[in-house]
N, C-alpha and C. Protein backbone atom coordinates (compact mmCIF):
# COMPACT_ATOMS: atom_id res chain seq x y z
N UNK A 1 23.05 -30.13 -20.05
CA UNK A 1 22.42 -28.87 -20.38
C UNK A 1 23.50 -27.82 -20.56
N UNK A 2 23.13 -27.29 -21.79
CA UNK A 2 24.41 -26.01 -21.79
C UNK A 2 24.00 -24.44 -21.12
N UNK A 3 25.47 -23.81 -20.77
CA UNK A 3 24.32 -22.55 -19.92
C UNK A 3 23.61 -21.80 -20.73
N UNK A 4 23.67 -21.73 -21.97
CA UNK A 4 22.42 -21.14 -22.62
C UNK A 4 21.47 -21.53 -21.90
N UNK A 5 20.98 -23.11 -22.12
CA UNK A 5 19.84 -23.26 -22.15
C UNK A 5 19.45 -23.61 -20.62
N UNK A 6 20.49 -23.39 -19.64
CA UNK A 6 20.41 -23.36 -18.22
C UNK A 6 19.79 -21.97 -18.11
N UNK A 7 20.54 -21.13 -19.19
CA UNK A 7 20.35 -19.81 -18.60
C UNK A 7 18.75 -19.17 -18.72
N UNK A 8 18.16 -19.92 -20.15
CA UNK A 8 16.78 -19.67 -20.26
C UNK A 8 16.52 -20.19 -19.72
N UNK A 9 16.16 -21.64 -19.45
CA UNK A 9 14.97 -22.06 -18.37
C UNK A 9 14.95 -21.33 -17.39
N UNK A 10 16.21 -20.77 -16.49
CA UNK A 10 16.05 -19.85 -15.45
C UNK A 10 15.22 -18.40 -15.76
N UNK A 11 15.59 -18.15 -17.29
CA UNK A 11 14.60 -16.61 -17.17
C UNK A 11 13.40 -16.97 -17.56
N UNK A 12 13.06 -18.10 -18.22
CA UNK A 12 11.64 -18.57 -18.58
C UNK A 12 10.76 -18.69 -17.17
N UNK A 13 11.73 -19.55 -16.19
CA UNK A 13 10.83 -19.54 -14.37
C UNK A 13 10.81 -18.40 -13.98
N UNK A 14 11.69 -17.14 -14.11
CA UNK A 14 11.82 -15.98 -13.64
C UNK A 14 10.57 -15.22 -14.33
N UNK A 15 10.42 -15.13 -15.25
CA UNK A 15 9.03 -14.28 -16.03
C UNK A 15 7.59 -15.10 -15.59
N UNK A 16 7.71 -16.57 -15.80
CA UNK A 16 6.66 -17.25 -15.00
C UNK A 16 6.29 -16.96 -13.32
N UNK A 17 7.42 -16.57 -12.65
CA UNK A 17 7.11 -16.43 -11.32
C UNK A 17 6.60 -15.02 -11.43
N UNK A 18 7.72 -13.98 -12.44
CA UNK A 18 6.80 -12.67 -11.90
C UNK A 18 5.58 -12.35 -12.74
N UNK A 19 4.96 -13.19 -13.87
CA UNK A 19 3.56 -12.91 -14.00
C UNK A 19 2.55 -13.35 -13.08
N UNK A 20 2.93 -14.79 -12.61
CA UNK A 20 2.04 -15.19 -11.34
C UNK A 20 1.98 -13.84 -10.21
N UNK A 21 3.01 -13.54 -9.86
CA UNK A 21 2.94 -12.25 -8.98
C UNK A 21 2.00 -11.04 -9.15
N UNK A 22 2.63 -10.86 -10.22
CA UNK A 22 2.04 -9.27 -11.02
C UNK A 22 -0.17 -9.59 -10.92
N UNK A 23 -0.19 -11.21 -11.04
CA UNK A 23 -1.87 -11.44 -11.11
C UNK A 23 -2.24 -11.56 -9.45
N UNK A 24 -1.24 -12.40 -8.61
CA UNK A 24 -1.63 -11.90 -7.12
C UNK A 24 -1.76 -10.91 -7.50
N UNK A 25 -1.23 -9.55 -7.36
CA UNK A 25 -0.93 -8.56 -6.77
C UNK A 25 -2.41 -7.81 -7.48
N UNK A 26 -2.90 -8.05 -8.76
CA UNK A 26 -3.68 -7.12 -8.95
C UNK A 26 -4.84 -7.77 -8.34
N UNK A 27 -5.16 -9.60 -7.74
CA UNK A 27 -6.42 -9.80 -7.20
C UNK A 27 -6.32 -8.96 -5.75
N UNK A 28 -5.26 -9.29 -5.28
CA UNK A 28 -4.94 -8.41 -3.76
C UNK A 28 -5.34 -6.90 -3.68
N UNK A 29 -4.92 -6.84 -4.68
CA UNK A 29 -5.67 -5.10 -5.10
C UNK A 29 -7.20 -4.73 -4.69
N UNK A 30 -7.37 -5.44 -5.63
CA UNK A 30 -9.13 -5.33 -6.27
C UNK A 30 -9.71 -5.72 -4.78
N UNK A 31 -9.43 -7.15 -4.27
CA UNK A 31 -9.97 -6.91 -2.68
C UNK A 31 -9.78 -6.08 -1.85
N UNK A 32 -8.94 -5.57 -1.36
CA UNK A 32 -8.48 -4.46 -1.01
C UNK A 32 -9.21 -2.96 -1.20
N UNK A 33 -9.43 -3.18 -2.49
CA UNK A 33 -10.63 -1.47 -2.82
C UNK A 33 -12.14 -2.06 -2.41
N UNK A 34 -12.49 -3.71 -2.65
CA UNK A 34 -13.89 -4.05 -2.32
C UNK A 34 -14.06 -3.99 -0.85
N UNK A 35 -13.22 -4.12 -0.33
CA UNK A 35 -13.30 -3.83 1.34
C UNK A 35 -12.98 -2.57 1.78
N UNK A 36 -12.33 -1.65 1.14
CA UNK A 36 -12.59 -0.35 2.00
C UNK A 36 -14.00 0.32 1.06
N UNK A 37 -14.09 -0.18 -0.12
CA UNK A 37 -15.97 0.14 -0.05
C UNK A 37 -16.54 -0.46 0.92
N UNK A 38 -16.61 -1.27 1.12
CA UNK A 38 -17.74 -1.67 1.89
C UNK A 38 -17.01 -1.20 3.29
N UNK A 39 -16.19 -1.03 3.83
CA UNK A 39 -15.47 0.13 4.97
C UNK A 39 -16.12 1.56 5.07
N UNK A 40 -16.29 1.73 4.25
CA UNK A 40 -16.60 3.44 3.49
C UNK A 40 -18.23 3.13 3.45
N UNK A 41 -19.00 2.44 3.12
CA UNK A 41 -20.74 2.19 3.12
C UNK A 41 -20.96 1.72 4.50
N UNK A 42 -20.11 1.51 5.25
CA UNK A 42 -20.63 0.60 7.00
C UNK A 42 -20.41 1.83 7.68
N UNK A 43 -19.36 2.60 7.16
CA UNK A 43 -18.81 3.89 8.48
C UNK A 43 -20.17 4.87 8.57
N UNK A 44 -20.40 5.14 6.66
CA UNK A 44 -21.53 6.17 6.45
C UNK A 44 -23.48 5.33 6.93
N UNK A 45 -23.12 4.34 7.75
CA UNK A 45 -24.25 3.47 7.61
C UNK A 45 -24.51 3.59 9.44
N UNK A 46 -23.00 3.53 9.98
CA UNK A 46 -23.25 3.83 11.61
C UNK A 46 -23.28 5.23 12.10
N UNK A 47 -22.49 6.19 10.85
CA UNK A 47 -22.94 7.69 11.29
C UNK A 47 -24.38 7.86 11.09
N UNK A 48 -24.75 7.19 10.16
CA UNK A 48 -26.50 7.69 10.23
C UNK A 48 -27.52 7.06 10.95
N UNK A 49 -27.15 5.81 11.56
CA UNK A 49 -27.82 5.29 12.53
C UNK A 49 -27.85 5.92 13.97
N UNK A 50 -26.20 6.81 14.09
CA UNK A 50 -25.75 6.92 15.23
C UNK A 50 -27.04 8.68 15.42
N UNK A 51 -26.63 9.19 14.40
CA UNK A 51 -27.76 10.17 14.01
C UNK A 51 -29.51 10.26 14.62
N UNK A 52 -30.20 8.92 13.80
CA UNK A 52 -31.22 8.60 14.19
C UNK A 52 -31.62 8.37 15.79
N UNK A 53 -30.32 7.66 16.31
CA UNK A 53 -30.69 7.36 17.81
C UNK A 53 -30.29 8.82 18.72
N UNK A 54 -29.31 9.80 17.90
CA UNK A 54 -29.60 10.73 18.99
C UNK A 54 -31.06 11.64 18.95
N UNK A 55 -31.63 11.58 17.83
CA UNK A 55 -32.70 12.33 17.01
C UNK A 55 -33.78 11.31 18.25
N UNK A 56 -33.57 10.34 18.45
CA UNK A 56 -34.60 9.36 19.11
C UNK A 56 -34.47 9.85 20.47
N UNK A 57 -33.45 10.18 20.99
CA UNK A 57 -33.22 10.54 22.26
C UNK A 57 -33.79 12.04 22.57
N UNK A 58 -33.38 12.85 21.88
CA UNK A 58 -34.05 14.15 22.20
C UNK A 58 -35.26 14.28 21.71
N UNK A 59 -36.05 13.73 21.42
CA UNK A 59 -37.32 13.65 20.92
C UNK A 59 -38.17 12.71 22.40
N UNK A 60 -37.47 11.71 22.95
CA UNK A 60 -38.19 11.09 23.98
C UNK A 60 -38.40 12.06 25.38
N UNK A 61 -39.58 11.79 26.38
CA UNK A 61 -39.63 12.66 27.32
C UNK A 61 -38.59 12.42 28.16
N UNK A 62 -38.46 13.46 28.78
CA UNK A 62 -36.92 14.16 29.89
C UNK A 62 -37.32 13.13 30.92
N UNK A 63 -38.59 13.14 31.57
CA UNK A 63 -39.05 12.41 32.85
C UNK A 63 -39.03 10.96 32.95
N UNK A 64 -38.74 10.54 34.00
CA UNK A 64 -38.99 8.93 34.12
C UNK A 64 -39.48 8.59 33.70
N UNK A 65 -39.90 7.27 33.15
CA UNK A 65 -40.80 6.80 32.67
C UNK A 65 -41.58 6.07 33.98
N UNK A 66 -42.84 5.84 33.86
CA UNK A 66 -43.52 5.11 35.09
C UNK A 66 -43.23 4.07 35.14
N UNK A 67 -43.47 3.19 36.12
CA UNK A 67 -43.19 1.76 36.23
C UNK A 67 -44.31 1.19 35.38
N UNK A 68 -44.25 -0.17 34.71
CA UNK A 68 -45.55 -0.73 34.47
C UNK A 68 -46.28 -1.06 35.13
N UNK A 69 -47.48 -0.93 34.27
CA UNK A 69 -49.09 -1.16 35.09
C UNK A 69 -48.90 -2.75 35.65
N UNK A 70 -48.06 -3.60 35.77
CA UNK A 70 -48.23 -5.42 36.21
C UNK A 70 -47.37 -4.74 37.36
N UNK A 71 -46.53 -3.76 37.92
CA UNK A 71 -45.93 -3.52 39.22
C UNK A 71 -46.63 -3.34 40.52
């Protein structure tokens, strides 16, 4: 093999390795934004639950509750 053609096959693997990369990198991406959506829809999903149960709490009576009627 002459180094020409030593020298291309090496930049031919070199452009092959960094397009393989460059396509990781943009699937790594794209997961990456699908999980902090769904990060971002779970956070706004436990603030409003967390909401409802205090809304549940001050709405229930202050006093003990009785024991049940089978006590």
């Amino acid at each position: 093999m002459t180094d020409t053609a030593s020298l291309s096959a090496r930049i031919d693997a070199l452009e092959m390795r960094a397009a393989h990369q460059d396509r990781v990198i943009e699937d790594l991406n794209q997961t990456i934004t699908a999980q902090w959506q769904q990060i971002d829809r779970l956070t706004r999903e436990i603030v409003r639950l967390s909401d409802r149960v205090r809304e549940a709490e001050a709405a229930a009576p202050s006093g003990a509750e009785p024991p049940p009627p089978h006590y």
